[in-house]
Protein backbone atom coordinates (compact mmCIF):
# COMPACT_ATOMS: atom_id res chain seq x y z
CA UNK A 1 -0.82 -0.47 -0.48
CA UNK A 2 -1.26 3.44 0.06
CA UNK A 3 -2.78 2.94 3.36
CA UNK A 4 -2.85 5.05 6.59
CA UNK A 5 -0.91 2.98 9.05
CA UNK A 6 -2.92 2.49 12.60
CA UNK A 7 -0.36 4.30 15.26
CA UNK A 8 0.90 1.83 18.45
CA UNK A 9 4.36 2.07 20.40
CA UNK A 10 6.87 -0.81 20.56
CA UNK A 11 7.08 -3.02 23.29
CA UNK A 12 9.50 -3.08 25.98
CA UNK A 13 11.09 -6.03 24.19
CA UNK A 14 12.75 -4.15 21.47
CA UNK A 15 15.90 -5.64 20.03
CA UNK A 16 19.31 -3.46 20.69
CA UNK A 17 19.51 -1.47 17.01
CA UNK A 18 15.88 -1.38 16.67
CA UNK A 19 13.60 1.84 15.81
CA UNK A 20 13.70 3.90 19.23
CA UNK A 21 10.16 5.50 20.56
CA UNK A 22 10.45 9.14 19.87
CA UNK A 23 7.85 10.58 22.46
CA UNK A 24 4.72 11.83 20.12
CA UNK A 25 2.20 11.11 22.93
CA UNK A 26 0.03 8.51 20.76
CA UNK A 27 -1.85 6.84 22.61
CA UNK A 28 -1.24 2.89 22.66
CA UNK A 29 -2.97 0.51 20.30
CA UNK A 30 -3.02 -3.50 21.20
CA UNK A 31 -1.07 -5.07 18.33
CA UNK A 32 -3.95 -7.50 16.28
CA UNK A 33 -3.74 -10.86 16.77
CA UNK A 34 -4.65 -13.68 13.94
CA UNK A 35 -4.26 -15.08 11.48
CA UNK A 36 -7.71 -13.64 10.23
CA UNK A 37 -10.30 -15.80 8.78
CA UNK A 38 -9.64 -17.22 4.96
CA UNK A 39 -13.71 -16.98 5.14
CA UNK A 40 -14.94 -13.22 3.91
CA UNK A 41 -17.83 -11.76 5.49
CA UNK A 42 -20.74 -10.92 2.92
CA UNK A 43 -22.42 -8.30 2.28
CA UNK A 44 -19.26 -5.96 1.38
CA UNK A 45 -19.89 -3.18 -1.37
CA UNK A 46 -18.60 -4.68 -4.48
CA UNK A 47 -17.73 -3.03 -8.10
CA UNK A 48 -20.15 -3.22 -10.22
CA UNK A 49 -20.03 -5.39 -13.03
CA UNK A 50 -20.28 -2.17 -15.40
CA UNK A 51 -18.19 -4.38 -18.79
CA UNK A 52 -15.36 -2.61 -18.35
CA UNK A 53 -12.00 -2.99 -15.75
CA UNK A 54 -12.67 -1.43 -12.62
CA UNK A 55 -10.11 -1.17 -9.33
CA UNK A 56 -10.32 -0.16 -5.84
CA UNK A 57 -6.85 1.12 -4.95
CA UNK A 58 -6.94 2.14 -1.41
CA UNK A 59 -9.01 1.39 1.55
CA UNK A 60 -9.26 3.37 4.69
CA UNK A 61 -10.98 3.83 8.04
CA UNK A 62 -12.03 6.59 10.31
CA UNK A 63 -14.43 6.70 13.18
CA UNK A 64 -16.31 3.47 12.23
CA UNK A 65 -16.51 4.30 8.66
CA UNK A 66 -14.45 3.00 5.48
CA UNK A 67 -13.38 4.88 2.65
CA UNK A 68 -12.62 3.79 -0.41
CA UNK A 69 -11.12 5.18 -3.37
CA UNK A 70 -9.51 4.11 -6.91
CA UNK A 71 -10.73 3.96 -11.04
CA UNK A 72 -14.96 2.89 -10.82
CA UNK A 73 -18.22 4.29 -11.71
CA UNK A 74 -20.76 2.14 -9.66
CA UNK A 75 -21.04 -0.14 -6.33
CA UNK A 76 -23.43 -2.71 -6.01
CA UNK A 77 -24.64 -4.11 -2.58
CA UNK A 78 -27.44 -6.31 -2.31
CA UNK A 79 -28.69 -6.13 -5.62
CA UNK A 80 -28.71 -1.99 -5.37
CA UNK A 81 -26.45 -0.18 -7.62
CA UNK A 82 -25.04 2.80 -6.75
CA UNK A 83 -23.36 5.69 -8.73
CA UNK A 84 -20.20 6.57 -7.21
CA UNK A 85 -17.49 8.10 -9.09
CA UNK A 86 -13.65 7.11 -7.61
CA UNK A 87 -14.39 7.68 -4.07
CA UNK A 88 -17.41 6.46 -1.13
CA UNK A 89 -17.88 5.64 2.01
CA UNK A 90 -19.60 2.40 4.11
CA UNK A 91 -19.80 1.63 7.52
CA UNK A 92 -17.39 -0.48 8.67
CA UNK A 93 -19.45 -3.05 10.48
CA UNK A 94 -22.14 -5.58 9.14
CA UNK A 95 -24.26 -4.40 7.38
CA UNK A 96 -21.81 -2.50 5.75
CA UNK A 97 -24.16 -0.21 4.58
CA UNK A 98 -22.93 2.43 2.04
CA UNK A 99 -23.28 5.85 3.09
CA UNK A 100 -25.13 9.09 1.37
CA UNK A 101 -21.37 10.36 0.32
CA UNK A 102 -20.87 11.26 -3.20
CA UNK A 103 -18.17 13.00 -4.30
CA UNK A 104 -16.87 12.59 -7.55
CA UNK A 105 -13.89 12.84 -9.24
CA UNK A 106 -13.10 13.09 -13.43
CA UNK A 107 -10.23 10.96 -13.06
CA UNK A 108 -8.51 8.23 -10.52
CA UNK A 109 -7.90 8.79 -6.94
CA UNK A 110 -4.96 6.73 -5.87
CA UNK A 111 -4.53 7.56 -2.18
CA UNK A 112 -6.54 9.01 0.64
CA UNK A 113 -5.79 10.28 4.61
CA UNK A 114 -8.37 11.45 6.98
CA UNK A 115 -8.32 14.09 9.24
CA UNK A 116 -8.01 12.71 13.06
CA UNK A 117 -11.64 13.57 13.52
CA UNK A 118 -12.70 12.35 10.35
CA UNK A 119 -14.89 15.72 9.10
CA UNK A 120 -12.53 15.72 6.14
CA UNK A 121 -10.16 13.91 3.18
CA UNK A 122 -7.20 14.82 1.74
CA UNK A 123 -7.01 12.75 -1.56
CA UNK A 124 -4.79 12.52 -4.67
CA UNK A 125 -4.68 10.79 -7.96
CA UNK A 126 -5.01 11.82 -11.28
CA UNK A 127 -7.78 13.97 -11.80
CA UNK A 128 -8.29 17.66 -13.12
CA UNK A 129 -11.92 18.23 -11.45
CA UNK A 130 -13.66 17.45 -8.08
CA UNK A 131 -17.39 18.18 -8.15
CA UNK A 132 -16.86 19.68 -11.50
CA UNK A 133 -14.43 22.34 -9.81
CA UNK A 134 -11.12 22.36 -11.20
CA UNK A 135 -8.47 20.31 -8.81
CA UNK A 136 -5.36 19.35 -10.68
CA UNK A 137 -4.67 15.69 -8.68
CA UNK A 138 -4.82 16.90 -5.28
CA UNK A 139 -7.53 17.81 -3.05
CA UNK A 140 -8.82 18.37 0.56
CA UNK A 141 -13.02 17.36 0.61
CA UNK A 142 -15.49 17.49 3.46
CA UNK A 143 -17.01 13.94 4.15
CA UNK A 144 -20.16 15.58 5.93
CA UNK A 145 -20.92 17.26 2.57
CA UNK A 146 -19.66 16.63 -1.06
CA UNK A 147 -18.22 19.95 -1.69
CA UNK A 148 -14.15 20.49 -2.41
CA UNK A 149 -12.85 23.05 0.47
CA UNK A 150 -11.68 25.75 -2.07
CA UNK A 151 -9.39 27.58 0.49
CA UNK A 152 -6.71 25.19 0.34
CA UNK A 153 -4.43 24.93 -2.33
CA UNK A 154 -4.79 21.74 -4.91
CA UNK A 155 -2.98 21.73 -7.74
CA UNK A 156 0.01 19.46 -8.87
CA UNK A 157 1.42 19.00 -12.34
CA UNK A 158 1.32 15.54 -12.35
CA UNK A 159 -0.14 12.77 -10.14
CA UNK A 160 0.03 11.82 -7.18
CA UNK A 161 0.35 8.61 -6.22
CA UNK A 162 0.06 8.69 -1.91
CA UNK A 163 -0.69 11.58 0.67
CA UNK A 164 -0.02 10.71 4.51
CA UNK A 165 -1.38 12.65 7.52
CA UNK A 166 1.54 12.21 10.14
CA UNK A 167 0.63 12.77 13.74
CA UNK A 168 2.92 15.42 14.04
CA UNK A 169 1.11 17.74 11.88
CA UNK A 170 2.24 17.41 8.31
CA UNK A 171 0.52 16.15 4.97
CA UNK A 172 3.11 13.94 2.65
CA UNK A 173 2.57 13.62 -0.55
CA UNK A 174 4.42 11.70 -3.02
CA UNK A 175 4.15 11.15 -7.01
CA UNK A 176 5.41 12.00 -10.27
CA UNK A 177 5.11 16.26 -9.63
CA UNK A 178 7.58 18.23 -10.20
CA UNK A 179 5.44 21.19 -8.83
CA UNK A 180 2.73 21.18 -6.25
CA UNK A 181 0.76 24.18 -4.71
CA UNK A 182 2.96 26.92 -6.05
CA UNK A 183 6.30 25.32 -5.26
CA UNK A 184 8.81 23.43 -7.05
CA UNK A 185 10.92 22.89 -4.21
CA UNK A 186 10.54 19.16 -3.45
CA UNK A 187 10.00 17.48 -6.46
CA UNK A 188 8.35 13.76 -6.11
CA UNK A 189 7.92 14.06 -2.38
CA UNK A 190 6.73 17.39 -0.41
CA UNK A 191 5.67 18.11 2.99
CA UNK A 192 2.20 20.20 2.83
CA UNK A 193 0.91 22.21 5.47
CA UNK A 194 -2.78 20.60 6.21
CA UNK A 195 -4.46 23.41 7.00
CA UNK A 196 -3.74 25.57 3.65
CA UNK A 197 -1.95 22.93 1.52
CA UNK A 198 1.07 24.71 1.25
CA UNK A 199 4.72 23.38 1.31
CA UNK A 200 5.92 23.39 4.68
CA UNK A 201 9.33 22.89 4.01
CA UNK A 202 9.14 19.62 6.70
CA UNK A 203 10.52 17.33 3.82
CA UNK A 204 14.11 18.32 1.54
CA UNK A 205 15.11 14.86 0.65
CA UNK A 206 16.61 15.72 -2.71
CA UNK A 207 15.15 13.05 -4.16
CA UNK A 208 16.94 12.08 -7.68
CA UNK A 209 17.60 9.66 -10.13
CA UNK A 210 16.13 6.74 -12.18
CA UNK A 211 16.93 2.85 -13.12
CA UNK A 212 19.24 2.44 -15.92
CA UNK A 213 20.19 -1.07 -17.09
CA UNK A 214 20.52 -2.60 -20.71
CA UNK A 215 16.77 -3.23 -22.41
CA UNK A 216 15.04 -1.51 -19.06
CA UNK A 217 11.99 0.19 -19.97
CA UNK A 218 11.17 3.54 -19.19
CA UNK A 219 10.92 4.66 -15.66
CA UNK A 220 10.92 8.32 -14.13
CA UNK A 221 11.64 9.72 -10.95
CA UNK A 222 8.67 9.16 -8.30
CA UNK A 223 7.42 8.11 -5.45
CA UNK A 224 4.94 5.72 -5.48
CA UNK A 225 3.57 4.57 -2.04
CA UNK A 226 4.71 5.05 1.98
CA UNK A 227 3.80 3.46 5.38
CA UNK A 228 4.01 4.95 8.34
CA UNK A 229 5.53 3.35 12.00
CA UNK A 230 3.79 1.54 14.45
CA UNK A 231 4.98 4.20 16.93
CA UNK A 232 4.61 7.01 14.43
CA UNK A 233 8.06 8.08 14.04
CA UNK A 234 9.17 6.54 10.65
CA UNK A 235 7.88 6.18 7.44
CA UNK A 236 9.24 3.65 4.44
CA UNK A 237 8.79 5.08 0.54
CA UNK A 238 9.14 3.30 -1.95
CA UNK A 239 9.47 4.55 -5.67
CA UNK A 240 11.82 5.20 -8.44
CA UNK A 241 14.91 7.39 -7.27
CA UNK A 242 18.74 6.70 -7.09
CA UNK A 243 19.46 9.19 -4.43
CA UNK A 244 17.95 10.62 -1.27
CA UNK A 245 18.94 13.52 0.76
CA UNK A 246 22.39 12.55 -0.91
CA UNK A 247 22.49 8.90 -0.64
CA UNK A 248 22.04 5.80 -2.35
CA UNK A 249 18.87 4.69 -2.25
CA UNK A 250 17.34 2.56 -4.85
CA UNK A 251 13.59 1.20 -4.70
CA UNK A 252 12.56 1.79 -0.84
CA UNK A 253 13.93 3.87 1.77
CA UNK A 254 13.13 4.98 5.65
CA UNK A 255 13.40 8.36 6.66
CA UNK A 256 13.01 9.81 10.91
CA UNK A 257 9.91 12.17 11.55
CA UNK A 258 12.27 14.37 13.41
CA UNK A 259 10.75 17.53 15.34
CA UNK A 260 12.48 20.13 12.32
CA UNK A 261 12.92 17.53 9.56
CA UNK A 262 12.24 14.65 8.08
CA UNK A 263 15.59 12.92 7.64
CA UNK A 264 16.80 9.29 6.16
CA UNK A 265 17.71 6.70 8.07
CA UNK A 266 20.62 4.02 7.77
CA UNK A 267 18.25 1.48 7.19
CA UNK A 268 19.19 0.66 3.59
CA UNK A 269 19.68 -3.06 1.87
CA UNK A 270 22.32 -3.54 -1.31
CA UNK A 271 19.79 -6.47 -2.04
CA UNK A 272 17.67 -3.56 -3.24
CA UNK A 273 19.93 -2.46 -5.91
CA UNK A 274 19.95 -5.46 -8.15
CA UNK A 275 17.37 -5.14 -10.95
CA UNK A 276 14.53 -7.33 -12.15
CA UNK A 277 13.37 -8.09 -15.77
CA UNK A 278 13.47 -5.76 -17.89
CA UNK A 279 10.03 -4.56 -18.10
CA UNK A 280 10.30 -4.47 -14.40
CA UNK A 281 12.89 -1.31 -13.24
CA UNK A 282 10.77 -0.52 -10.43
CA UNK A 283 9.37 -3.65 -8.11
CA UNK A 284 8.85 -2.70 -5.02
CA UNK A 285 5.48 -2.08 -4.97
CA UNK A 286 4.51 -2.32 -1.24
CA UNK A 287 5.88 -2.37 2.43
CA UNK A 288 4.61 -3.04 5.62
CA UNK A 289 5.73 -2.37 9.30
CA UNK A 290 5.47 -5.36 12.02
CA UNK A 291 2.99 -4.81 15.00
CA UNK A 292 6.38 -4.21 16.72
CA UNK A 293 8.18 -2.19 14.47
CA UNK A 294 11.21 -4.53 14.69
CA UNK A 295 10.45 -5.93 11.13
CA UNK A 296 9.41 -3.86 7.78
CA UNK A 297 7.79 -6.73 4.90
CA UNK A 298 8.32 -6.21 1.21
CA UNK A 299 6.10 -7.09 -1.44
CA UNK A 300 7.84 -7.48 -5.18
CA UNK A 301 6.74 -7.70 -8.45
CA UNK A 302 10.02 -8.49 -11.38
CA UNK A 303 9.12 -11.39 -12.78
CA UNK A 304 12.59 -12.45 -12.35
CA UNK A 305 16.08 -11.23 -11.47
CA UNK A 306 17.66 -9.52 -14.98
CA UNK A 307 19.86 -11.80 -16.96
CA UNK A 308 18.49 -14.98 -14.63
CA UNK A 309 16.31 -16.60 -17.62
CA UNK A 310 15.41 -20.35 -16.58
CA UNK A 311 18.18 -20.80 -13.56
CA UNK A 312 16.97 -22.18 -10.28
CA UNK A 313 16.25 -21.72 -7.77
CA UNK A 314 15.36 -17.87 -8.47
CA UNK A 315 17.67 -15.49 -6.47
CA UNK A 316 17.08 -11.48 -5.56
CA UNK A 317 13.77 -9.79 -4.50
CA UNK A 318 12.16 -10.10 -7.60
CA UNK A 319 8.07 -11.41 -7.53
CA UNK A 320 8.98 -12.19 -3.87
CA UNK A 321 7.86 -11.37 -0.15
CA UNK A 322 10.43 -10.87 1.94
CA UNK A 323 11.43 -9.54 5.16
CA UNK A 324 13.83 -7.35 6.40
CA UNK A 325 15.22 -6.02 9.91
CA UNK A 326 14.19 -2.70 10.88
CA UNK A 327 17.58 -1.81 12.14
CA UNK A 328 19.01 1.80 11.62
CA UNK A 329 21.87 0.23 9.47
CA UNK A 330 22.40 -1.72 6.52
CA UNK A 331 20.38 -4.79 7.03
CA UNK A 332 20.03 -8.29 4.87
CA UNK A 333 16.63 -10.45 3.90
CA UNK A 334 15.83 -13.06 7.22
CA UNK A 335 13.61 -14.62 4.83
CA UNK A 336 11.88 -14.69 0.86
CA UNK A 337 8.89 -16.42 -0.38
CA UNK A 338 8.67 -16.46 -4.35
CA UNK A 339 5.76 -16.82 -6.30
CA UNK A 340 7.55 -18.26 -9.03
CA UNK A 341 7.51 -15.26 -11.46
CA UNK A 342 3.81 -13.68 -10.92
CA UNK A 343 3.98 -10.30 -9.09
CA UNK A 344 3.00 -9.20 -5.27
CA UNK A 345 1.40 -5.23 -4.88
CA UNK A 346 0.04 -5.29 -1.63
CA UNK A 347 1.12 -6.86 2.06
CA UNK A 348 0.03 -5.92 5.30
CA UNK A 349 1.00 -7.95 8.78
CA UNK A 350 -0.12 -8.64 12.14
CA UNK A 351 1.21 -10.38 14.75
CA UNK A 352 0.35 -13.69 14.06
CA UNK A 353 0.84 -13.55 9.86
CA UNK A 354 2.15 -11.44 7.26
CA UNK A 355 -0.45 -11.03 4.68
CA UNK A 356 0.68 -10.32 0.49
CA UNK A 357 -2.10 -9.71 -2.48
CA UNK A 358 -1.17 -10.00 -6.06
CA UNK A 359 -2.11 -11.86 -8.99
CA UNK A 360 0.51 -14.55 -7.98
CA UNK A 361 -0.34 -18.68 -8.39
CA UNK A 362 1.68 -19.75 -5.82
CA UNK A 363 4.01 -19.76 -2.78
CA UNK A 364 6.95 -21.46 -1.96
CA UNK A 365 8.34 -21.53 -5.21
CA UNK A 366 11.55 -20.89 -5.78
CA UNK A 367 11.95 -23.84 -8.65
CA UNK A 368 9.73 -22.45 -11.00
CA UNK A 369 8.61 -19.40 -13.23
CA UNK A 370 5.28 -19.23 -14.99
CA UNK A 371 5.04 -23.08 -13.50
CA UNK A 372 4.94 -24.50 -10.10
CA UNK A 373 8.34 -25.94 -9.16
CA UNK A 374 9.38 -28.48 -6.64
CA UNK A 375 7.58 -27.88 -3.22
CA UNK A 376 5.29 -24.95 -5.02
CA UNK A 377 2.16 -24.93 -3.40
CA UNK A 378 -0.79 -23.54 -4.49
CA UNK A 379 -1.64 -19.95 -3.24
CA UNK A 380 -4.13 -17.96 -5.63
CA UNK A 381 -4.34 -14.18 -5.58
CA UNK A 382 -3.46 -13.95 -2.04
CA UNK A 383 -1.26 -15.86 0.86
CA UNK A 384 -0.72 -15.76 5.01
CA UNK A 385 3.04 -16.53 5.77
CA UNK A 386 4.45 -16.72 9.58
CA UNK A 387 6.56 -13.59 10.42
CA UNK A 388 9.18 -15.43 11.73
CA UNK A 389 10.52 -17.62 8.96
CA UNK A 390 8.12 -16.68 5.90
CA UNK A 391 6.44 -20.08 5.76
CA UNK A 392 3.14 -20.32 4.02
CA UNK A 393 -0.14 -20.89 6.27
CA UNK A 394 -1.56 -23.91 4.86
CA UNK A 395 -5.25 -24.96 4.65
CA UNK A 396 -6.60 -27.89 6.70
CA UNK A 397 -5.52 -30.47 3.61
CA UNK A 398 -1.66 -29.26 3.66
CA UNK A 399 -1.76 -29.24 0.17
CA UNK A 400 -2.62 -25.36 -0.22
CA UNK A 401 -2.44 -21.47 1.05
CA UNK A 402 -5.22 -21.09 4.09
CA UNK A 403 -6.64 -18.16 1.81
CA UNK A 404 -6.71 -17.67 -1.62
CA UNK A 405 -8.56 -14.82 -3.90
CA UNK A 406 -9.59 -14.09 -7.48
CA UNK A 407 -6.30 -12.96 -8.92
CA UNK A 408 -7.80 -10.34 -11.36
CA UNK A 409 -4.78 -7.43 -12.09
CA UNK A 410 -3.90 -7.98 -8.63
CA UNK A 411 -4.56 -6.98 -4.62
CA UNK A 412 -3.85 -2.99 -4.86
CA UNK A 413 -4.17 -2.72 -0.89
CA UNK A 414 -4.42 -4.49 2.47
CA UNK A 415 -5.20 -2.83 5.74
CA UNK A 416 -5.37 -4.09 8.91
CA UNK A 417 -7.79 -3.08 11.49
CA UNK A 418 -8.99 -4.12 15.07
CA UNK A 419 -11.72 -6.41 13.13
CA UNK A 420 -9.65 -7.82 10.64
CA UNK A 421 -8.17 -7.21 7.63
CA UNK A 422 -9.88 -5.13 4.33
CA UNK A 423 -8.12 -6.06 0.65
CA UNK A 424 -8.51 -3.84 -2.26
CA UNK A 425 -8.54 -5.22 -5.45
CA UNK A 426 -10.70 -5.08 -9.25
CA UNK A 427 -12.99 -6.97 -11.20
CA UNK A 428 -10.57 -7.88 -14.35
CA UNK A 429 -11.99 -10.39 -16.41
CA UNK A 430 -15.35 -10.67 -14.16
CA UNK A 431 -12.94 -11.70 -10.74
CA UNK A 432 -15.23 -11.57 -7.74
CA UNK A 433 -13.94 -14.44 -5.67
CA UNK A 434 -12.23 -14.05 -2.57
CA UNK A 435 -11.84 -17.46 0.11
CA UNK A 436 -14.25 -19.22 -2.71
CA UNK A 437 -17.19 -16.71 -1.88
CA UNK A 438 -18.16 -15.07 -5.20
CA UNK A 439 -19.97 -11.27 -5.18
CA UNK A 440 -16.66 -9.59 -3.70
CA UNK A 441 -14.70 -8.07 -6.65
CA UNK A 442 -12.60 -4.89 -5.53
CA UNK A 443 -13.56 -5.65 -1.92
CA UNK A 444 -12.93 -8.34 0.31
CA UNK A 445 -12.77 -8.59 4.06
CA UNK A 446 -11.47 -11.02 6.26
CA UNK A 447 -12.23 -10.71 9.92
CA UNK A 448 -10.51 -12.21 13.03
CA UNK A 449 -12.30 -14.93 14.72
């Protein structure tokens, strides 16, 4: 869920210890309200069915017009193929035609910001060319023209997994580097300026560390995704470190868009410290903010906690959505949904349900793993829970999730906009379903009513 998050202040009805409004001068945004339909418009691009495992990875929108980005080679909309390669553009509204944009890209974009008057992209992945000029996983593109701006710096030593344009003037990128743009200053997680691409020296987190626990497998130092506050003034990360700006920190972690600095917060969980199967040392995958900002959603893969086996019910974050407190302070879970053991990448919220995206088979099942449990109920590939207590939105029989997807390798991304909300997904194994409409894989949208 690398996704731009649409800027709005909190309401006067913020709890004492909430996130305080820091004065950027955004202009207000009416929180969404929903739940969104669990029936997809048609006529969405789609991936191509091209024989091979293709993924959209990130969806976002600027000025009317969506852009999409991830690991394909062609997009199919009514019965026309196109040849895009990692990156294009539609139009946001029905038709949802796909536009004359073509850049391309010899490897996979993973993230992607616009500028505020959408004339440009910065994007990064893991790439080495742009338009057959050399780009080493970072780049800034026109979107009037297909051409890479050569004037600002793009070059990164490893990938890079999310960039952010905050609204105080800085691009944040995070990833695997150890070296970006000339500088090995801020390893994982720099602050570039937007206009050249240099390090700006906004961001010195010190970020460190990576999960050790018997049988774990392999896991580096990175960071992996990051959402930005309703009111602009926060952002969440979420990746593999131990340590940031000299504290704990394991999994997630807020940090203050301060005037000089980005800083870390209090906001911390221990909850996040305990450690999932042990193919799993780094689960979560995904976070979203509340309309409000008073609550930040989680979205977990793990299978299951380490060491838990067949116990039940199934403790700890792992294969979970769960929600958290915003509060500047160490904060505990106000409530957890399990799949029952089958992993969650993607969640976005409005203010009438928190959506998740995965390649899970159910909700409300804390009683089972790999099987539904007592009270499991089925949720394919995608469920709608009530932000208040986490329950599932059921469909009009009570006997399933209102909305329900192919499951494929999993929902990569949900974003919420004015219309509705956008999921990002693949075509694994021929998936193309979303809400029982076939014809969608790697894009689905669900619009409010």
């Amino acid at each position: 869920m690398r996704r731009l998050a649409r800027l709005a202040r909190y309401g006067a009805g913020a709890a004492a210890g909430a996130l305080a409004v820091t004065g950027l001068g955004l202009a207000p945004v009416a929180a969404q309200t929903g739940p969104v339909s669990p029936v997809p418009a048609t006529g969405t691009p789609a991936l191509a069915p091209t024989g091979v495992t293709e993924q959209v990875r990130q969806l976002a929108e600027c000025g009317g017009t969506m852009y999409a980005v991830g690991s394909f080679t062609e997009i199919s909309q009514g019965g026309v193929t196109y040849p895009r390669a990692n990156i294009f553009s539609f139009s946001a509204t029905a038709p949802y035609a796909i536009t004359g944009w073509m850049p391309s890209t010899n490897g996979t974009v993973n993230s992607i910001a616009l500028t505020s008057d959408c004339s440009h992209a910065y994007i990064g992945g893991s790439f080495t060319q742009v338009d057959g000029v050399g780009a080493n996983n970072i780049a800034y593109i026109r979107t009037y023209n297909n051409t890479l701006v050569n004037s600002w710096a793009h070059r990164a030593n490893k990938q890079v997994n999310t960039v952010l344009l905050t609204p105080n003037g800085h691009l944040l990128v995070g990833g695997d580097f150890t070296s970006i743009n000339g500088s090995s200053t801020h390893a994982y997680y720099a602050s570039l300026s937007p206009s050249t691409g240099q390090d700006d020296g906004y961001l010195s987190l010190s970020i460190s560390g990576h999960y050790v626990y018997p049988g774990s497998a392999v896991n580096s130092t990175s960071v992996y995704n990051q959402q930005l506050a309703p009111d602009g003034a926060y952002v969440l990360a979420e990746g593999i470190f131990t340590k940031v700006q000299g504290l704990p920190r394991q999994q997630i972690f807020m940090f203050h868009l301060a005037a000089s600095a980005g800083n870390v917060t209090g906001w911390t969980s221990s909850e996040f410290n305990s450690y999932c199967a042990d193919n799993h040392p780094f689960y979560v995958k995904a976070a979203a903010w509340s309309p409000d900002g008073l609550t930040v959603y989680v979205a977990d893969t793990g299978f299951h906690p380490f060491n838990q086996g067949n116990q039940f019910p199934l403790t700890g974050l792992c294969d979970a959505a769960v929600a958290f407190p915003s509060t500047l302070a160490p904060v505990s879970h106000t409530w957890i949904n399990y799949t029952g053991c089958d992993s969650l990448f993607s969640v976005a919220a409005d203010s009438s349900a928190v959506y998740v995206g995965g390649h899970e088979r159910w909700a409300d099942n804390p009683n089972g793993c790999n099987a539904p449990g007592l009270g499991a109920i089925p949720a394919p590939g995608m469920g709608g829970f009530t932000p208040s207590n986490g329950a599932l939105l059921p469909d009009s029989t009570g006997t399933a999730g209102l909305y329900s997807r192919g499951r494929g390798l999993g929902a990569d991304d949900m974003l919420v906009t004015p219309a509705g909300l956008w999921i990002a997904s693949d075509n694994d194994a021929g998936t193309d379903t979303c809400g029982g409409v076939s014809g969608l894989a790697g894009i689905c949208f669900l619009p409010y009513g």
